[in-house]
Protein backbone atom coordinates (compact mmCIF):
# COMPACT_ATOMS: atom_id res chain seq x y z
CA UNK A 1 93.38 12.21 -10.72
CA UNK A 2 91.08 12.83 -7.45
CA UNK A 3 89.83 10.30 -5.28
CA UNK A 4 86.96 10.57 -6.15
CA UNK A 5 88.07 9.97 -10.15
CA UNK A 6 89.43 7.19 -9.04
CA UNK A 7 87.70 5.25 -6.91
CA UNK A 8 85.05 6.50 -9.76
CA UNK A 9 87.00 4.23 -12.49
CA UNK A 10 87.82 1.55 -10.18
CA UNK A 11 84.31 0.73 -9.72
CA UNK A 12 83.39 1.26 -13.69
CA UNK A 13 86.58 -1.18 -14.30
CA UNK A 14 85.08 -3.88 -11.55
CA UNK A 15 81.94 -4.14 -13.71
CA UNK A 16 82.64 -3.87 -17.13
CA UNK A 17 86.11 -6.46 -16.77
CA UNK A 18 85.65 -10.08 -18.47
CA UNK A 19 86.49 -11.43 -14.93
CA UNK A 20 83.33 -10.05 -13.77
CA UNK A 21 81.11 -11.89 -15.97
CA UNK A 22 79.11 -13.55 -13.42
CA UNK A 23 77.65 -9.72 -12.86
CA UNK A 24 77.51 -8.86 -16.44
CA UNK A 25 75.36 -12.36 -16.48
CA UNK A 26 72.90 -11.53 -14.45
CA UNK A 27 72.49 -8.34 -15.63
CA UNK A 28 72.02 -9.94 -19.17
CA UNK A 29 69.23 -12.24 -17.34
CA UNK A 30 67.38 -8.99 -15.54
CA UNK A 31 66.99 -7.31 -18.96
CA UNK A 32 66.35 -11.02 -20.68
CA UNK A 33 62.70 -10.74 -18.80
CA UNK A 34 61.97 -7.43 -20.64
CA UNK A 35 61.08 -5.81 -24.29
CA UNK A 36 62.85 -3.05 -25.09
CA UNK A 37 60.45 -1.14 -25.02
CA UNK A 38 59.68 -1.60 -21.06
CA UNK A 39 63.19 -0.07 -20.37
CA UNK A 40 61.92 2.51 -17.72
CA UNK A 41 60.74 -0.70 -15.65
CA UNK A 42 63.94 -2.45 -16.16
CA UNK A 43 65.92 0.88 -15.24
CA UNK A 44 64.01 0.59 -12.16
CA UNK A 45 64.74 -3.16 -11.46
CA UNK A 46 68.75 -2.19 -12.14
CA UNK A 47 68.42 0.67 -9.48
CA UNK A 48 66.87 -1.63 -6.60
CA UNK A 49 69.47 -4.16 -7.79
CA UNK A 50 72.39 -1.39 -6.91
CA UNK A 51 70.42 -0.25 -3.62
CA UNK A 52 70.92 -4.15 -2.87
CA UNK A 53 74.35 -4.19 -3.48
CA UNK A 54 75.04 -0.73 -2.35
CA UNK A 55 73.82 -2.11 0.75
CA UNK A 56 75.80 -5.09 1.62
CA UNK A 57 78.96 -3.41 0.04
CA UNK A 58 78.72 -0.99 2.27
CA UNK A 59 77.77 -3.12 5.81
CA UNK A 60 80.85 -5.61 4.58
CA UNK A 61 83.52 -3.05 4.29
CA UNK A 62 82.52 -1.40 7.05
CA UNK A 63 82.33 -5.08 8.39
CA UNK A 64 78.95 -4.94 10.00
CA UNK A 65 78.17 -8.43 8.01
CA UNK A 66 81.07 -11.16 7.10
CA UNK A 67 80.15 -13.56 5.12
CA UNK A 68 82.60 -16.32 3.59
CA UNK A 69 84.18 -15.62 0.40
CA UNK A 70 82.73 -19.33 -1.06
CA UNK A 71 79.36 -18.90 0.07
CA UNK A 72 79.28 -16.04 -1.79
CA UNK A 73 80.56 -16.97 -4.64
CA UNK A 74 78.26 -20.26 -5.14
CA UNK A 75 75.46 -17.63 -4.44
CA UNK A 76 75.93 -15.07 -7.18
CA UNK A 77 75.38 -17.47 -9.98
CA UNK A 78 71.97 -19.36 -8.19
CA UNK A 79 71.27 -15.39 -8.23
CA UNK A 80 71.26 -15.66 -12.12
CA UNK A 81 69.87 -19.14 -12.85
CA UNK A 82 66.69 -18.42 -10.02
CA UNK A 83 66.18 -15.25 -12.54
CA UNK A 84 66.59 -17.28 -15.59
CA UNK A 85 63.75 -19.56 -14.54
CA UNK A 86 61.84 -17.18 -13.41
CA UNK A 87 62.19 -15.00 -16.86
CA UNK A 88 61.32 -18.55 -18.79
CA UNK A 89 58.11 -19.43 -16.80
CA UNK A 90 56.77 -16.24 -16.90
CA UNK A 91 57.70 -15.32 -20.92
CA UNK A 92 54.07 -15.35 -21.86
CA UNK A 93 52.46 -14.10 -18.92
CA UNK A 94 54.04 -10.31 -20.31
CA UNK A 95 51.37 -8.18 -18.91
CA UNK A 96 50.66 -10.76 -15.75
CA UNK A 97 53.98 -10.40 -14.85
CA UNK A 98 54.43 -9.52 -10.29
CA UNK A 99 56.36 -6.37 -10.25
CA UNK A 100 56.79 -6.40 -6.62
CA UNK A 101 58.18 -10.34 -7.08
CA UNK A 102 60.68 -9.00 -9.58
CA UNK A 103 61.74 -5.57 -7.85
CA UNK A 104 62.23 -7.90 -4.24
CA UNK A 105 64.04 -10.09 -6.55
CA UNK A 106 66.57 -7.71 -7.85
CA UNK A 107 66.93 -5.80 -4.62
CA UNK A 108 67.58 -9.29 -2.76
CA UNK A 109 69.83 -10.61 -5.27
CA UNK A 110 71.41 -7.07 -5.26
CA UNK A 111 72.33 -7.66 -1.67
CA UNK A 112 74.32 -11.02 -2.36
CA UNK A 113 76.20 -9.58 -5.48
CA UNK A 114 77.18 -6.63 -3.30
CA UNK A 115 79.27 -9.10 -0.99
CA UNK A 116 80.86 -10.17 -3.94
CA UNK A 117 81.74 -6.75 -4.64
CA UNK A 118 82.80 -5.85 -1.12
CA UNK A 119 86.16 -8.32 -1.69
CA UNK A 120 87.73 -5.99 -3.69
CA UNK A 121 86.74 -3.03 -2.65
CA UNK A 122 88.13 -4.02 1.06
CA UNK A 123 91.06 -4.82 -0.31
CA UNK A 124 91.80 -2.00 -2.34
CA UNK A 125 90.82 0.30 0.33
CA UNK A 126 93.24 -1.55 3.20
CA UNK A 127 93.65 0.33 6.30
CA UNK A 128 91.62 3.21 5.13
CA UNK A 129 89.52 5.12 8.12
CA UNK A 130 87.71 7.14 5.43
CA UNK A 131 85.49 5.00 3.27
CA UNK A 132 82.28 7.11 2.46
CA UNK A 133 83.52 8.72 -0.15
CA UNK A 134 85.33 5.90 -1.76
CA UNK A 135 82.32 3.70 -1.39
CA UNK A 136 80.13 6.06 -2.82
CA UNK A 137 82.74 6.89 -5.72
CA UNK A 138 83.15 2.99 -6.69
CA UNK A 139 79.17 2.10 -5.85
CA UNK A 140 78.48 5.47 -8.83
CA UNK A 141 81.25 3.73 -10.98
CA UNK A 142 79.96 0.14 -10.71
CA UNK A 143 75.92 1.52 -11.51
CA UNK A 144 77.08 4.14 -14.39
CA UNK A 145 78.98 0.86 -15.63
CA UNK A 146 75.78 -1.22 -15.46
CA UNK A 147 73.91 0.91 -17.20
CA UNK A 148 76.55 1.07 -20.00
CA UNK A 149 76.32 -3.07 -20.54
CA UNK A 150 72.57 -2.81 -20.20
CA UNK A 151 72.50 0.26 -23.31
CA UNK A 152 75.01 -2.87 -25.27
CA UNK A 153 72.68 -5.11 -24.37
CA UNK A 154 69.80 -2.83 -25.71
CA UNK A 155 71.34 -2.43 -28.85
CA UNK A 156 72.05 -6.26 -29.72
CA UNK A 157 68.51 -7.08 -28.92
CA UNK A 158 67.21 -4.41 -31.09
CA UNK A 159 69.85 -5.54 -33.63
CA UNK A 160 68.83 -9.46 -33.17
CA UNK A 161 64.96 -8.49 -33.39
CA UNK A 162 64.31 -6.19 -35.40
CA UNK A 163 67.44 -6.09 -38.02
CA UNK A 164 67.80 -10.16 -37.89
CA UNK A 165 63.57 -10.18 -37.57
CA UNK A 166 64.68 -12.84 -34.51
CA UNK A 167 61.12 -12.67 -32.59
CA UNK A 168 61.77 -11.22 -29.00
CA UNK A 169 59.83 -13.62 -26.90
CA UNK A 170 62.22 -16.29 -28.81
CA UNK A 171 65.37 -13.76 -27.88
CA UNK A 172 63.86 -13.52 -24.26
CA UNK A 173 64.00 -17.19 -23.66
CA UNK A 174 67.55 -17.75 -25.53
CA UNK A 175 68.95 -15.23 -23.53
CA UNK A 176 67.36 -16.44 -20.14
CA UNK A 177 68.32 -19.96 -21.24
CA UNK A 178 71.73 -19.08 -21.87
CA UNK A 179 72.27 -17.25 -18.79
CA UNK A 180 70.30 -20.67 -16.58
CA UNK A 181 73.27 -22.69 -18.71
CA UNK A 182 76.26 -21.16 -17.54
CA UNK A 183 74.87 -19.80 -14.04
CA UNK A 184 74.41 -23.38 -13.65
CA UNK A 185 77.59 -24.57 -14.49
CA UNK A 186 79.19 -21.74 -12.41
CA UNK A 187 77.43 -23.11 -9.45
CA UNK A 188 78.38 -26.28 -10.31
CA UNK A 189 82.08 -25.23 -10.07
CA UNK A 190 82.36 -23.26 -6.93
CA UNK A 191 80.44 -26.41 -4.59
């Protein structure tokens, strides 16, 4: 397998493993805010959520920015509770909804899960001098796996509201009040 393979899988393992659920989560929250049928503005909300994270994972393992491990990890579920609420307060404002507010949320929120990310990566990598194309091999793995359990996602809700006639403003907020329930707890945990 090449490097490139590799680092490839590594980062499409990362995202779609049950460990990382606390990523899957706030994915699940990002598309909760959304209709199906606005999927080219969530695609763009997903992509400045990996430029966030593609940031910071890069400027940690090259360790331009060190941030602890626990601050971290308390921050990447207030990243998906903050979107929760945000998703329930603004359910019926559809068309009224700030697109700038939502694409600075996902790139800023981006940044903090990217630290998360950068944990592994560093440690997989060790005492590696070459990074770039590792970090670009993982960051492609980790996105291409995002968009996978966004397209899963995409098909329950379409399966919940249209098959089980489940309205979608009702699946919005279950979703979104799902995710603010266990975000919350998660926080909770790692104080």
């Amino acid at each position: 397998m090449t490097d490139f393979a590799l680092w490839f899988t590594e980062g499409l393992r990362h995202i779609a493993d049950v460990k990382a659920y606390d990523h899957i989560l706030f994915l699940v929250v990002l598309f909760s805010g959304f209709e199906v049928k606005e999927w080219k503005r969530l695609l763009l909300l997903i992509t400045a959520f990996t430029v966030g994270h593609s940031i910071t994972l890069a400027l940690s393992v090259l360790e331009f920015v060190k941030i602890k491990t626990s601050l971290v990890e308390f921050l990447i579920p207030c990243t998906i509770f903050i979107t929760a609420l945000y998703n329930i307060f603004t359910l019926n404002k559809h068309g009224k909804k700030n697109r700038l507010l939502n694409f600075s949320m996902a790139l800023f929120f981006g940044l903090i899960h990217g630290l998360g990310f950068s944990v592994l990566l560093r440690s997989l990598l060790g005492k590696a001098t070459q990074i770039t194309g590792p970090l670009f091999s993982f960051n492609l793995g980790i996105e291409v796996g995002q968009l996978l359990i966004v397209a899963i996602i995409c098909v329950i809700t379409i399966l919940f509201t249209k098959l089980f006639k489940i309205q979608s403003k009702k699946w919005q907020f279950f979703l979104s009040a799902a995710a603010f329930g266990v975000a919350f707890i998660m926080a909770l945990e790692r104080i």
